[in-house]
C-alpha atoms as a PDB file:
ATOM      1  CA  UNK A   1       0.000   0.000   0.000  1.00  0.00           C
ATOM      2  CA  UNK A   2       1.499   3.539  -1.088  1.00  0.00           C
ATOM      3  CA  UNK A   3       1.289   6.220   1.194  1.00  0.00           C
ATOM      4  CA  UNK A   4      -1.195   7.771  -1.192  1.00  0.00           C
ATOM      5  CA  UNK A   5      -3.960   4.826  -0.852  1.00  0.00           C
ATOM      6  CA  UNK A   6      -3.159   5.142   3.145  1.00  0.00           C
ATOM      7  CA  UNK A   7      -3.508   8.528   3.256  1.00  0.00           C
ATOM      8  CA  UNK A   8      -7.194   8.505   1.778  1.00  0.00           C
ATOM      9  CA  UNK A   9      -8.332   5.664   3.498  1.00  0.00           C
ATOM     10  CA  UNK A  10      -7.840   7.355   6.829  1.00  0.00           C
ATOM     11  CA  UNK A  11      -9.408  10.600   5.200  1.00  0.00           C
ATOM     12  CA  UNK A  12     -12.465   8.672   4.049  1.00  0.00           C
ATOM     13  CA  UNK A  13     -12.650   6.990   7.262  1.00  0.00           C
ATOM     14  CA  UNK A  14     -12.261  10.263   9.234  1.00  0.00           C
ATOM     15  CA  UNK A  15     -15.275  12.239   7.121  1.00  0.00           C
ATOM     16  CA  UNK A  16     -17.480   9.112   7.674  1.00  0.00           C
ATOM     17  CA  UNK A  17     -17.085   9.507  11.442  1.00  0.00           C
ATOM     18  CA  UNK A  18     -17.631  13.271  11.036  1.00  0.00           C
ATOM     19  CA  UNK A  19     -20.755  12.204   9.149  1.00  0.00           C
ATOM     20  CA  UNK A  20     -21.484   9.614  12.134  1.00  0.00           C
ATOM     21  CA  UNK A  21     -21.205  12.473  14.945  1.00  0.00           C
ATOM     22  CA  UNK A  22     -23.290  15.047  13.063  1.00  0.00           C
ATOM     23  CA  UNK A  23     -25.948  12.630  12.718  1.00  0.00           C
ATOM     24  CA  UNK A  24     -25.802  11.358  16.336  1.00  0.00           C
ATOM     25  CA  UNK A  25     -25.245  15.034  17.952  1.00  0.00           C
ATOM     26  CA  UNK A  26     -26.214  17.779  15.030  1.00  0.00           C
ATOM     27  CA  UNK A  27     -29.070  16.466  13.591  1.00  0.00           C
ATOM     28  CA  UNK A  28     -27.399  15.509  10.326  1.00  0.00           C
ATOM     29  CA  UNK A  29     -29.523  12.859   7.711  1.00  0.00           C
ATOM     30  CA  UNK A  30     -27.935   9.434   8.682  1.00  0.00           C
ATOM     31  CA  UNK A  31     -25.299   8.573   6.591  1.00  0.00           C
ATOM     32  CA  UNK A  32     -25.175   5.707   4.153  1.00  0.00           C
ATOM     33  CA  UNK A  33     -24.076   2.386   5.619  1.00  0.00           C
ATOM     34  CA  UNK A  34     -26.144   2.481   9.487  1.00  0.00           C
ATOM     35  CA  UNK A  35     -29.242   1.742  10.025  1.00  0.00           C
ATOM     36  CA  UNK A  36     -31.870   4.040  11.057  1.00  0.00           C
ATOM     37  CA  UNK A  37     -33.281   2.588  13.885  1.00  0.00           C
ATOM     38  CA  UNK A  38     -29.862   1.948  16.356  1.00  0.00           C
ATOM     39  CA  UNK A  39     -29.172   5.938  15.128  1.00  0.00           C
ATOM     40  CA  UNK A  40     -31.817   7.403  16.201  1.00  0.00           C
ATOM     41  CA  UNK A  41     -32.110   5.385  20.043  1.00  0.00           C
ATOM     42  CA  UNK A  42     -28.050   6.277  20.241  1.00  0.00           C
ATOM     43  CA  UNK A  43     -29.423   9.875  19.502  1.00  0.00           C
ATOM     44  CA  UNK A  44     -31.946   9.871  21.996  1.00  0.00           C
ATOM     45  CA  UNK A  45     -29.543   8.322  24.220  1.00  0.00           C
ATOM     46  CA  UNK A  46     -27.478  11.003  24.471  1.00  0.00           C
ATOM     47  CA  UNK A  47     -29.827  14.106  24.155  1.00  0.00           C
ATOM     48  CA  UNK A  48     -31.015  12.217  27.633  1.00  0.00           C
ATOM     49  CA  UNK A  49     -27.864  12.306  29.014  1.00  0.00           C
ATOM     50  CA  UNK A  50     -27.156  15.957  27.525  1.00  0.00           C
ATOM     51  CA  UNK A  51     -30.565  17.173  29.492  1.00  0.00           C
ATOM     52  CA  UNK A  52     -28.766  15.861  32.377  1.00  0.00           C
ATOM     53  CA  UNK A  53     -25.762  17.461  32.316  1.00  0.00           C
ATOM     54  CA  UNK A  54     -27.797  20.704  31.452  1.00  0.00           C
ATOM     55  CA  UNK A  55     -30.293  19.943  34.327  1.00  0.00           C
ATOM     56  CA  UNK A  56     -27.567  20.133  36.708  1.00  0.00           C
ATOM     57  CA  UNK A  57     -26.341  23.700  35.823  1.00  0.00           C
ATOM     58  CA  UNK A  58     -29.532  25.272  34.879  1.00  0.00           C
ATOM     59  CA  UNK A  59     -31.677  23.068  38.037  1.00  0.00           C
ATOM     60  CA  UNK A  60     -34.566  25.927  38.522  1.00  0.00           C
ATOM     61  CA  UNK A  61     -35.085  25.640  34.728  1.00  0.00           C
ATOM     62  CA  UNK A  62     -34.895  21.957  34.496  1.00  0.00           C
ATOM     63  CA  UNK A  63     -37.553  21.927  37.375  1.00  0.00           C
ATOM     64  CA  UNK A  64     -40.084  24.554  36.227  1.00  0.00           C
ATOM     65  CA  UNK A  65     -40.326  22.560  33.409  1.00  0.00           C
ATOM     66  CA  UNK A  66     -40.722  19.664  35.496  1.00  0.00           C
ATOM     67  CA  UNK A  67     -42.100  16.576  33.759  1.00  0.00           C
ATOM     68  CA  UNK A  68     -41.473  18.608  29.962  1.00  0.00           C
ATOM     69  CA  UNK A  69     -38.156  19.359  30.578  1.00  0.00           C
ATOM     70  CA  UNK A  70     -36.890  16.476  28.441  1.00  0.00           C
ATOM     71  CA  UNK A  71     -38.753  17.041  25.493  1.00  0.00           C
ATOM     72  CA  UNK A  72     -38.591  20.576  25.613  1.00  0.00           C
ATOM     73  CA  UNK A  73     -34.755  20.201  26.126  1.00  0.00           C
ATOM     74  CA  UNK A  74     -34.364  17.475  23.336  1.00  0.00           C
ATOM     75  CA  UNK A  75     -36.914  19.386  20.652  1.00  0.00           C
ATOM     76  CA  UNK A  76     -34.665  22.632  21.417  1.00  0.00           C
ATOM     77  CA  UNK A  77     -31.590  20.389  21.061  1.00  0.00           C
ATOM     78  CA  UNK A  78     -32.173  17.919  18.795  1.00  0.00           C
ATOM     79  CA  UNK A  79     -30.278  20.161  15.437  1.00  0.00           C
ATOM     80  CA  UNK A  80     -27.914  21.743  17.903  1.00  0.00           C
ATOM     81  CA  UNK A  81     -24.141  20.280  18.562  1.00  0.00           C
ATOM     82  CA  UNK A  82     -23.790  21.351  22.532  1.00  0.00           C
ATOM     83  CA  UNK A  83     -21.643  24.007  23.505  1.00  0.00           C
ATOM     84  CA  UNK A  84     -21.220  22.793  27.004  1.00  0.00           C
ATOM     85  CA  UNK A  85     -23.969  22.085  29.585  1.00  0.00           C
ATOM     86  CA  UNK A  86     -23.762  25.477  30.813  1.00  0.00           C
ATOM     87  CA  UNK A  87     -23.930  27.049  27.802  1.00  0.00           C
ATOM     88  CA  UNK A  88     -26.640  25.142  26.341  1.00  0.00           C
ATOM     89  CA  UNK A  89     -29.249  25.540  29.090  1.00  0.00           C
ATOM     90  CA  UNK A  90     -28.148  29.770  28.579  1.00  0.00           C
ATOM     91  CA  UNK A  91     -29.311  29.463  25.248  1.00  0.00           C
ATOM     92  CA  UNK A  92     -32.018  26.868  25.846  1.00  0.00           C
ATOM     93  CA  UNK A  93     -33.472  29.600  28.245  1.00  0.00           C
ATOM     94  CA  UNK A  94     -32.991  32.768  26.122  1.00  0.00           C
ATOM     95  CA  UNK A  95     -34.910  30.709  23.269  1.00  0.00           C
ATOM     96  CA  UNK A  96     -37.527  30.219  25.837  1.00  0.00           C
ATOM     97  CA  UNK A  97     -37.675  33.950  27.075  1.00  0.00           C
ATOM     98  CA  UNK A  98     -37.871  34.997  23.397  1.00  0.00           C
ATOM     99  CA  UNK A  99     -40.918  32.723  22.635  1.00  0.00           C
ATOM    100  CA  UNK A 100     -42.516  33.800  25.967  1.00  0.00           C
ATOM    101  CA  UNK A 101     -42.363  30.257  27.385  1.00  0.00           C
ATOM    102  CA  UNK A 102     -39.963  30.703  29.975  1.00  0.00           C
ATOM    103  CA  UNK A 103     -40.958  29.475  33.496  1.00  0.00           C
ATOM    104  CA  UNK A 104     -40.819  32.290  36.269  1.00  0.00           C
ATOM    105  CA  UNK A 105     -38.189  30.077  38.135  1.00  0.00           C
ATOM    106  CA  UNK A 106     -36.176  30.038  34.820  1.00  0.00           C
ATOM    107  CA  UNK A 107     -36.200  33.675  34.259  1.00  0.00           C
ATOM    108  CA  UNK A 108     -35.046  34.386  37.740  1.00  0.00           C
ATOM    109  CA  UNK A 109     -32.284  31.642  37.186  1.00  0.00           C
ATOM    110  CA  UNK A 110     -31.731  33.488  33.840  1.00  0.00           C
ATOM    111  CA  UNK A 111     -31.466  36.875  35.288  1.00  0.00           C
ATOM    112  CA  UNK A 112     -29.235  35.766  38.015  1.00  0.00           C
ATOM    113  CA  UNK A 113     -26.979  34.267  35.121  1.00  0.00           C
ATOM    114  CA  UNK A 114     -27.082  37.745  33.286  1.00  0.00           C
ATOM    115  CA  UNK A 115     -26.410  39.745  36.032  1.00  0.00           C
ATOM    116  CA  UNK A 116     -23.405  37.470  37.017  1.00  0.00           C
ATOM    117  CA  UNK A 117     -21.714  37.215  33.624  1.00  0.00           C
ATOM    118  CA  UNK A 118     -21.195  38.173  30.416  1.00  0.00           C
ATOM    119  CA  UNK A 119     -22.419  35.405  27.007  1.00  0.00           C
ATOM    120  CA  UNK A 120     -22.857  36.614  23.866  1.00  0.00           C
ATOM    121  CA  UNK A 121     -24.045  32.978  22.641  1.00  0.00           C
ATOM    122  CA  UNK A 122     -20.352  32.465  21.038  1.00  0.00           C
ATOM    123  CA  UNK A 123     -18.388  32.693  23.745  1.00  0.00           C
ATOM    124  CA  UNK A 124     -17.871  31.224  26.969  1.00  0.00           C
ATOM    125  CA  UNK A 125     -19.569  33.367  29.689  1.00  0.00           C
ATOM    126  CA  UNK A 126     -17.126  35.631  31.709  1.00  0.00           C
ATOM    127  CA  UNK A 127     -17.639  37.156  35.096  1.00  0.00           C
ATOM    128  CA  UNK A 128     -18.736  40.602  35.122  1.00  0.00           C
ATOM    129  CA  UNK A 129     -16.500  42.905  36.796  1.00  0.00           C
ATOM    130  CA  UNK A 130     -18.960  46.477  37.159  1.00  0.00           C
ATOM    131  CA  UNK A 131     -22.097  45.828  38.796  1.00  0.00           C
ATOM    132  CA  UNK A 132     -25.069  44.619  36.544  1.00  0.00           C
ATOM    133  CA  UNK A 133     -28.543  44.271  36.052  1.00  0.00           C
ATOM    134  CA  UNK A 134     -30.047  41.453  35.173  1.00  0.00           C
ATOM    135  CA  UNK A 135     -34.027  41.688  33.767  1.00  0.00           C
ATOM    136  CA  UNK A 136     -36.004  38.871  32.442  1.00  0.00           C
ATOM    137  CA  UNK A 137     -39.440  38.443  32.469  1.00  0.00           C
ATOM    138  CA  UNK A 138     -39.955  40.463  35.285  1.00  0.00           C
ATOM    139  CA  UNK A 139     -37.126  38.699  37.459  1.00  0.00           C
ATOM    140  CA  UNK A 140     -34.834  41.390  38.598  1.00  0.00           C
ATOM    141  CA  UNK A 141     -31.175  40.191  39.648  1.00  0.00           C
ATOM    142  CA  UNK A 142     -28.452  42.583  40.356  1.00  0.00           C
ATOM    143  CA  UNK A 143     -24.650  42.124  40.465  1.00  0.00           C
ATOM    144  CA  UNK A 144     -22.132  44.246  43.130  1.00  0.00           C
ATOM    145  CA  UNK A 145     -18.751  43.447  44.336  1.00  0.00           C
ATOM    146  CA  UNK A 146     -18.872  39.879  42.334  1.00  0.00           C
ATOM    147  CA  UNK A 147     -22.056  39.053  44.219  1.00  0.00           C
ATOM    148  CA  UNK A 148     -25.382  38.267  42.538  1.00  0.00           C
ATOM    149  CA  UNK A 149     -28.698  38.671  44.500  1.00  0.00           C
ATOM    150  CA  UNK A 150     -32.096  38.455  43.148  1.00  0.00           C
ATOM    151  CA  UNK A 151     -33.961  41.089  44.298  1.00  0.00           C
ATOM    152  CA  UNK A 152     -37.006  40.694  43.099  1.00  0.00           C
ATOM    153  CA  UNK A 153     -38.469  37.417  41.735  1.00  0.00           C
ATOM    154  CA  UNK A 154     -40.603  36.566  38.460  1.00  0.00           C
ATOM    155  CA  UNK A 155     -44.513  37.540  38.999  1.00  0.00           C
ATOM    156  CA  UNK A 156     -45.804  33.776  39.574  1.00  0.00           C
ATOM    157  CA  UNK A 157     -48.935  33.308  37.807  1.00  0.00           C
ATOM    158  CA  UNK A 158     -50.495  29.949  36.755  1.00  0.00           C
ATOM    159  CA  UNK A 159     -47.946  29.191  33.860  1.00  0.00           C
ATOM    160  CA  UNK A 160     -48.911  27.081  31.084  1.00  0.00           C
ATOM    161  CA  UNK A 161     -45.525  25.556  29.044  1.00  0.00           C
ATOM    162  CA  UNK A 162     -46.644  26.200  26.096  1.00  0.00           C
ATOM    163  CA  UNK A 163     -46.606  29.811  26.734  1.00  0.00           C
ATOM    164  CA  UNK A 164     -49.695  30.663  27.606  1.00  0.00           C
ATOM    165  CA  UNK A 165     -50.375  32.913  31.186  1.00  0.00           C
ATOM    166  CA  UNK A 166     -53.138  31.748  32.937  1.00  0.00           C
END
């Protein structure tokens, strides 16, 4: 074998795992040679095990959702490659503030997040260092001296997940 032959083997080889991953993690179409079914329980394998990492750093999200939080988290997730637990709930709950369907326990965990640090959705989030504000959907958290306080909490009315106040 020449180094030639060698060379594209492994370069096939490595775009068909690229092809694997994107299907399994991105929402990619499932590439030629697996089968359907074993893809798609591996995918929903690990957007339950993703939800659980998230659930961990965003917890007041994860449990105003309560008994939707996996489905909301893996319909949300399901064409997105993670960024990072902590970064994925962020954006997982500034998607859910701008379709109105944010929890009031999310918001104030949102607005305590804001108020704390800085994410631009690109980046990883970095400490703010002058004091802060953070507003979201009525939540109020502010940010002094490197300590975050809530300081007033999301108005709790009867909250429907799909976004509709009660």
């Amino acid at each position: 074998m020449t180094g030639d032959a060698g060379t594209d083997r492994a370069n096939n080889l490595a775009a068909r795992q690229a092809e694997l991953v994107a299907a399994l993690v991105a929402g990619a179409p499932v590439p030629p040679g697996f089968a359907p079914a074993p893809l798609a329980a591996a995918r929903a394998a690990l957007l339950r095990k993703r939800a659980g990492g998230v659930a961990r750093h965003w917890p007041l999200l994860a449990a105003a959702l309560g008994a939707d939080w996996p489905t909301t988290f893996a319909a949300w997730a399901a064409d997105r490659p993670t960024n990072g637990a902590l970064r994925d709930g962020w954006d997982l709950a500034r998607a859910l503030r701008d379709d109105g369907t944010l929890p009031p326990l999310g918001a104030e965990e949102l607005a305590v997040r804001e108020a704390g640090a800085r994410y631009d959705g690109q980046r990883p989030p970095r400490p703010r260092r002058l004091p802060a504000i953070g507003r979201v959907r009525g939540a109020v958290a502010v940010q002094l001296a490197g300590r975050v306080r809530l300081v007033r909490p999301a108005p709790r009315v009867s909250f429907d997940p799909a976004g509709r106040d009660r």
